[in-house]
N, C-alpha and C. Protein backbone atom coordinates (compact mmCIF):
# COMPACT_ATOMS: atom_id res chain seq x y z
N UNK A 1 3.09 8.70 17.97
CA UNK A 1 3.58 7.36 17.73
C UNK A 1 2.51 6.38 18.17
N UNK A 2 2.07 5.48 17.43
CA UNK A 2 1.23 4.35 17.19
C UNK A 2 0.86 3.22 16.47
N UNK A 3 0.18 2.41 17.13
CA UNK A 3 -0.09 1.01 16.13
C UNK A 3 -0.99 1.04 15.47
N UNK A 4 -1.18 1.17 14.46
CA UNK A 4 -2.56 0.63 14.03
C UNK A 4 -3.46 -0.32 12.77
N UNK A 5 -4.07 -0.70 12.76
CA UNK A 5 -4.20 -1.87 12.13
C UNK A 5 -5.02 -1.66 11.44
N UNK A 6 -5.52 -2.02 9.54
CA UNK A 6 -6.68 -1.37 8.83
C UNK A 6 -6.28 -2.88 7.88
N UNK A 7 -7.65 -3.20 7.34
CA UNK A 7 -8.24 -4.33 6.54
C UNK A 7 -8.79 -3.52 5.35
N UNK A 8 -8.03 -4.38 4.34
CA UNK A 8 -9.20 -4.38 3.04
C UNK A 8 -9.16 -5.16 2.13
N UNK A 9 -10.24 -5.75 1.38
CA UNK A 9 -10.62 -6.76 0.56
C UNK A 9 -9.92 -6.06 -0.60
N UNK A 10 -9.46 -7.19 -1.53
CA UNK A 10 -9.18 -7.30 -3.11
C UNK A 10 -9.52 -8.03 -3.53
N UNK A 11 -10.23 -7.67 -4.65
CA UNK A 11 -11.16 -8.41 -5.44
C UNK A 11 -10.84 -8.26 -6.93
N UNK A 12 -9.62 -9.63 -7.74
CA UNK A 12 -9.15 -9.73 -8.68
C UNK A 12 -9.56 -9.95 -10.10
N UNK A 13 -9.82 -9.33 -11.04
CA UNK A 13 -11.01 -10.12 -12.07
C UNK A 13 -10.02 -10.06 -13.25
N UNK A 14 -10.24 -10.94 -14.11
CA UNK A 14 -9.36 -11.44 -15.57
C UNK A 14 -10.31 -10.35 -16.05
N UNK A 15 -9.45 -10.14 -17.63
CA UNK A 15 -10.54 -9.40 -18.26
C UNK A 15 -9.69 -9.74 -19.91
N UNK A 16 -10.75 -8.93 -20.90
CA UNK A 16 -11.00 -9.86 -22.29
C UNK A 16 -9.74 -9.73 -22.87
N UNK A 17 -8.49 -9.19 -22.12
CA UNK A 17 -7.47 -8.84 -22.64
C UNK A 17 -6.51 -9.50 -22.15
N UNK A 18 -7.01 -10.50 -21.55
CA UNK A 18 -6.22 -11.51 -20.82
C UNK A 18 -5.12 -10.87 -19.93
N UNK A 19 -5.44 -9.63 -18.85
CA UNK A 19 -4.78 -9.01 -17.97
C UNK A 19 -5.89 -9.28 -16.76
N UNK A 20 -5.37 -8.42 -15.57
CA UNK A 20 -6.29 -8.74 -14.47
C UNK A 20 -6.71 -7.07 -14.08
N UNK A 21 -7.67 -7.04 -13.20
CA UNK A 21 -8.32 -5.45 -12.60
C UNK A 21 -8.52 -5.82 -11.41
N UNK A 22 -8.11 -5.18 -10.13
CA UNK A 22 -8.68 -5.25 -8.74
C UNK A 22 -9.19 -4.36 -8.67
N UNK A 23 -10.34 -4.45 -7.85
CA UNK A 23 -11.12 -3.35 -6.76
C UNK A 23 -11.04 -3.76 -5.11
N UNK A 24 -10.11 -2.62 -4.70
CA UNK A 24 -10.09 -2.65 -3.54
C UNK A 24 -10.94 -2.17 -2.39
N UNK A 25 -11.88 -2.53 -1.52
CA UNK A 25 -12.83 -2.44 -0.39
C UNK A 25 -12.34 -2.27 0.74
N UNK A 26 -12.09 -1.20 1.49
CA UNK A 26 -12.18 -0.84 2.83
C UNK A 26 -12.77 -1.22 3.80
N UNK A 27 -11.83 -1.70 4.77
CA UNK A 27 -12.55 -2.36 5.81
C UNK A 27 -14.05 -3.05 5.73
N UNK A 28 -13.56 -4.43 5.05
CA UNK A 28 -14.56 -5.52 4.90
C UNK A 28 -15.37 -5.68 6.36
N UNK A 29 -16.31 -6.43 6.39
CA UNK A 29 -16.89 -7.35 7.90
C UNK A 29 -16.14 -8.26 7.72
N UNK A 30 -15.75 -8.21 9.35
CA UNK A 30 -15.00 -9.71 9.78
C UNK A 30 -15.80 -10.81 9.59
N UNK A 31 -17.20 -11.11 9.17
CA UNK A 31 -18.25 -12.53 9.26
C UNK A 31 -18.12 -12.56 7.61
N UNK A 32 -17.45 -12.02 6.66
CA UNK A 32 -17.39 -12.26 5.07
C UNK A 32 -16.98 -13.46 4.64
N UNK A 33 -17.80 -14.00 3.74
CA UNK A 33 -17.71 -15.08 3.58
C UNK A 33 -17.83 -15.26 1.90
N UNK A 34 -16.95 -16.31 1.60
CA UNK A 34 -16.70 -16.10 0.20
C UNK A 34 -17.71 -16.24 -0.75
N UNK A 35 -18.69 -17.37 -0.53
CA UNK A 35 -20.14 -17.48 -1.45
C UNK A 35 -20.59 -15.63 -1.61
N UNK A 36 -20.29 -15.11 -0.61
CA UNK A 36 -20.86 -13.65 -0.69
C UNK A 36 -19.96 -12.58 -1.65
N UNK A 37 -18.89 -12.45 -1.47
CA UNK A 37 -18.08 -12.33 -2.40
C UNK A 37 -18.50 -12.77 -3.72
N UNK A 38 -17.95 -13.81 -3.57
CA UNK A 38 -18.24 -14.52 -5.52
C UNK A 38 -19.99 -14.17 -5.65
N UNK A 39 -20.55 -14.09 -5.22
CA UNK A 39 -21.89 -13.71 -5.87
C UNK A 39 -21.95 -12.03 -6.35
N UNK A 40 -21.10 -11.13 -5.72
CA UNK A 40 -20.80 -9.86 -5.76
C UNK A 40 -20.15 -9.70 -7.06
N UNK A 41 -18.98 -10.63 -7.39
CA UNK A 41 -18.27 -10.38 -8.29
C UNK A 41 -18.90 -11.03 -9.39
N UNK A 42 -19.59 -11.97 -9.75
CA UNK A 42 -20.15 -12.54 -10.47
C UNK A 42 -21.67 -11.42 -11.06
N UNK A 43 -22.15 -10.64 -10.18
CA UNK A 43 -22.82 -9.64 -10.65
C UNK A 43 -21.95 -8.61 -11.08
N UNK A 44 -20.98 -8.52 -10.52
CA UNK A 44 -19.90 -7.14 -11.30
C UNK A 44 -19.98 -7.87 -12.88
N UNK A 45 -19.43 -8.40 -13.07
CA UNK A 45 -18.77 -9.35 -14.51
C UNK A 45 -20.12 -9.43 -15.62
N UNK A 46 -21.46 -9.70 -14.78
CA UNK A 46 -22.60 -10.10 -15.52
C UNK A 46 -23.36 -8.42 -15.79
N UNK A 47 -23.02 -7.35 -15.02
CA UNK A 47 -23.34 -6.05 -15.08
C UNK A 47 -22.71 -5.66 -15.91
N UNK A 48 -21.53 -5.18 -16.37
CA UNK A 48 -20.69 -4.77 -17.18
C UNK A 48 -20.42 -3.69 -16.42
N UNK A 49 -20.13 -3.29 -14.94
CA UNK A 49 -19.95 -2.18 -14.47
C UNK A 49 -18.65 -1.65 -14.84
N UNK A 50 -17.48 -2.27 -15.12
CA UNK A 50 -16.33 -1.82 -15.47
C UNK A 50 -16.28 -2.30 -16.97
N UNK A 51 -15.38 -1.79 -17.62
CA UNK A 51 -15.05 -1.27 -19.08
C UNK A 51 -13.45 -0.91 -18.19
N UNK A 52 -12.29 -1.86 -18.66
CA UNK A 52 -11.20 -1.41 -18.63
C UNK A 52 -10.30 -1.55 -19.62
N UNK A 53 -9.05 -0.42 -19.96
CA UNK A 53 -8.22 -0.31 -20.73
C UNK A 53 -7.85 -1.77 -21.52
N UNK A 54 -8.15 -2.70 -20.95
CA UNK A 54 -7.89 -4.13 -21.07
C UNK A 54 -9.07 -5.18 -21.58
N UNK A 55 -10.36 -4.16 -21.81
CA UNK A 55 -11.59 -4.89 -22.30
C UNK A 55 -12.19 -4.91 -21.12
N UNK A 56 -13.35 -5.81 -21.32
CA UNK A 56 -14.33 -6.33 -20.40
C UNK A 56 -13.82 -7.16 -18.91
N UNK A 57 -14.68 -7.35 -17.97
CA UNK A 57 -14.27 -8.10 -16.89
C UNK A 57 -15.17 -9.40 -17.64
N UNK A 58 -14.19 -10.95 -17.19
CA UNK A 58 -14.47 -12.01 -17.87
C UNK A 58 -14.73 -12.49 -16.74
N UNK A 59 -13.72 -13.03 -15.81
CA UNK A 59 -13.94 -13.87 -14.10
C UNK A 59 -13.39 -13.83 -13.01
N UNK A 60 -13.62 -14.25 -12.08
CA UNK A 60 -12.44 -14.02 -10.87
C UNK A 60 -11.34 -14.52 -10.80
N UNK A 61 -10.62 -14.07 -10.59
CA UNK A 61 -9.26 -14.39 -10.55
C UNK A 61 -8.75 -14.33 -8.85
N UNK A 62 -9.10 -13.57 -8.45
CA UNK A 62 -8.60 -13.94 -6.64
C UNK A 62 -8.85 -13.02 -6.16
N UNK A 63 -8.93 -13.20 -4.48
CA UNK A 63 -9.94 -12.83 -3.53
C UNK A 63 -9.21 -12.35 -2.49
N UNK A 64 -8.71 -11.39 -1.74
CA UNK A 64 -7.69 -11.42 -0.72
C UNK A 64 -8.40 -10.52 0.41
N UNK A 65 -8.65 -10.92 1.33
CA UNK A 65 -8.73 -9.83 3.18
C UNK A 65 -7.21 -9.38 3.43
N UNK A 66 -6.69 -8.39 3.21
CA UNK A 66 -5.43 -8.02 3.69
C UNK A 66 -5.35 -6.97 4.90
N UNK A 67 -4.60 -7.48 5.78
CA UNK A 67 -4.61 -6.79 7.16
C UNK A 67 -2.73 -6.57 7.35
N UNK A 68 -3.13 -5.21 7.66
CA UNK A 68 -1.57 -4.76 7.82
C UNK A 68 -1.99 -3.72 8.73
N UNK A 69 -0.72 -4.00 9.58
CA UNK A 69 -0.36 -3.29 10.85
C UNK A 69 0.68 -2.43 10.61
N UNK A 70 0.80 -1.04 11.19
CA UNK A 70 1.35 -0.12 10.94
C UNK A 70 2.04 0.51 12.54
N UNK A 71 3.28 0.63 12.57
CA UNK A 71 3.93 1.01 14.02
C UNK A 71 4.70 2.53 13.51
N UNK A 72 4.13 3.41 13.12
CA UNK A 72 4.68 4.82 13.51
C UNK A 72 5.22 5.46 14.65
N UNK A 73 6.73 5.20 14.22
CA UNK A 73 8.22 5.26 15.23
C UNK A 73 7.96 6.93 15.65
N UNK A 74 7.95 7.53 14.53
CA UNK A 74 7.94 9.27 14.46
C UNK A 74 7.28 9.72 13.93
N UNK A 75 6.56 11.22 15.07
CA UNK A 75 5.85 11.95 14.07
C UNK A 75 6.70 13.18 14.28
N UNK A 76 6.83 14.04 13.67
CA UNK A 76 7.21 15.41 13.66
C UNK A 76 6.69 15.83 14.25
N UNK A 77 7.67 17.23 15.01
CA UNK A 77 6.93 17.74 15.85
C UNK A 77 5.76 18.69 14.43
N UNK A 78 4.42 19.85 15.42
CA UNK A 78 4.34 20.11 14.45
C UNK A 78 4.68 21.56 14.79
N UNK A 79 4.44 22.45 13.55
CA UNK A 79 4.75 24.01 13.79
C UNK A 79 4.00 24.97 14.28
C-alpha cells in the first residue's frame, strides 16, 4: 500500500480530417516551458512524422502536464 505520483505531457494536434491525435510523454521536466513545446510540435506537423487514420497532422490543438496521484488501499497478498 502506497502513494504515488507520475506526470505526463499531452500533446493534442488537429489533423486534415478535422479530428484530433495526442501523443502522450512520460514524465516531462518540471522547467518545460511552452515556447519549447510548440516548437516540438510545430516540427512534428512540418515533419510529417505521423500519418493518421484521420489524415495528416495540421496544428496544435492543446497542451496538458497531467499529474495524478495514486493511493493503493490493497495489494494482495502474494502466492
Amino acid at each position: 500500500m502506497a502513494v504515488t505520483t507520475s506526470k505526463t505531457a499531452r500533446l493534442t494536434f488537429t489533423t486534415t480530417g478535422g479530428n484530433t491525435f495526442s501523443v502522450t510523454v512520460p514524465q516531462p521536466r518540471d522547467d518545460l516551458q511552452l515556447a519549447e513545446v510548440m516548437d516540438v510540435m510545430n516540427s512534428v506537423i512540418a515533419g510529417g512524422i505521423f500519418l493518421t487514420t484521420n489524415g495528416a497532422l495540421t496544428g496544435v490543438r492543446d497542451i496538458k502536464v497531467i499529474e495524478t496521484t495514486t493511493d493503493d488501499l490493497y495489494d494482495p497478498p502474494q502466492a
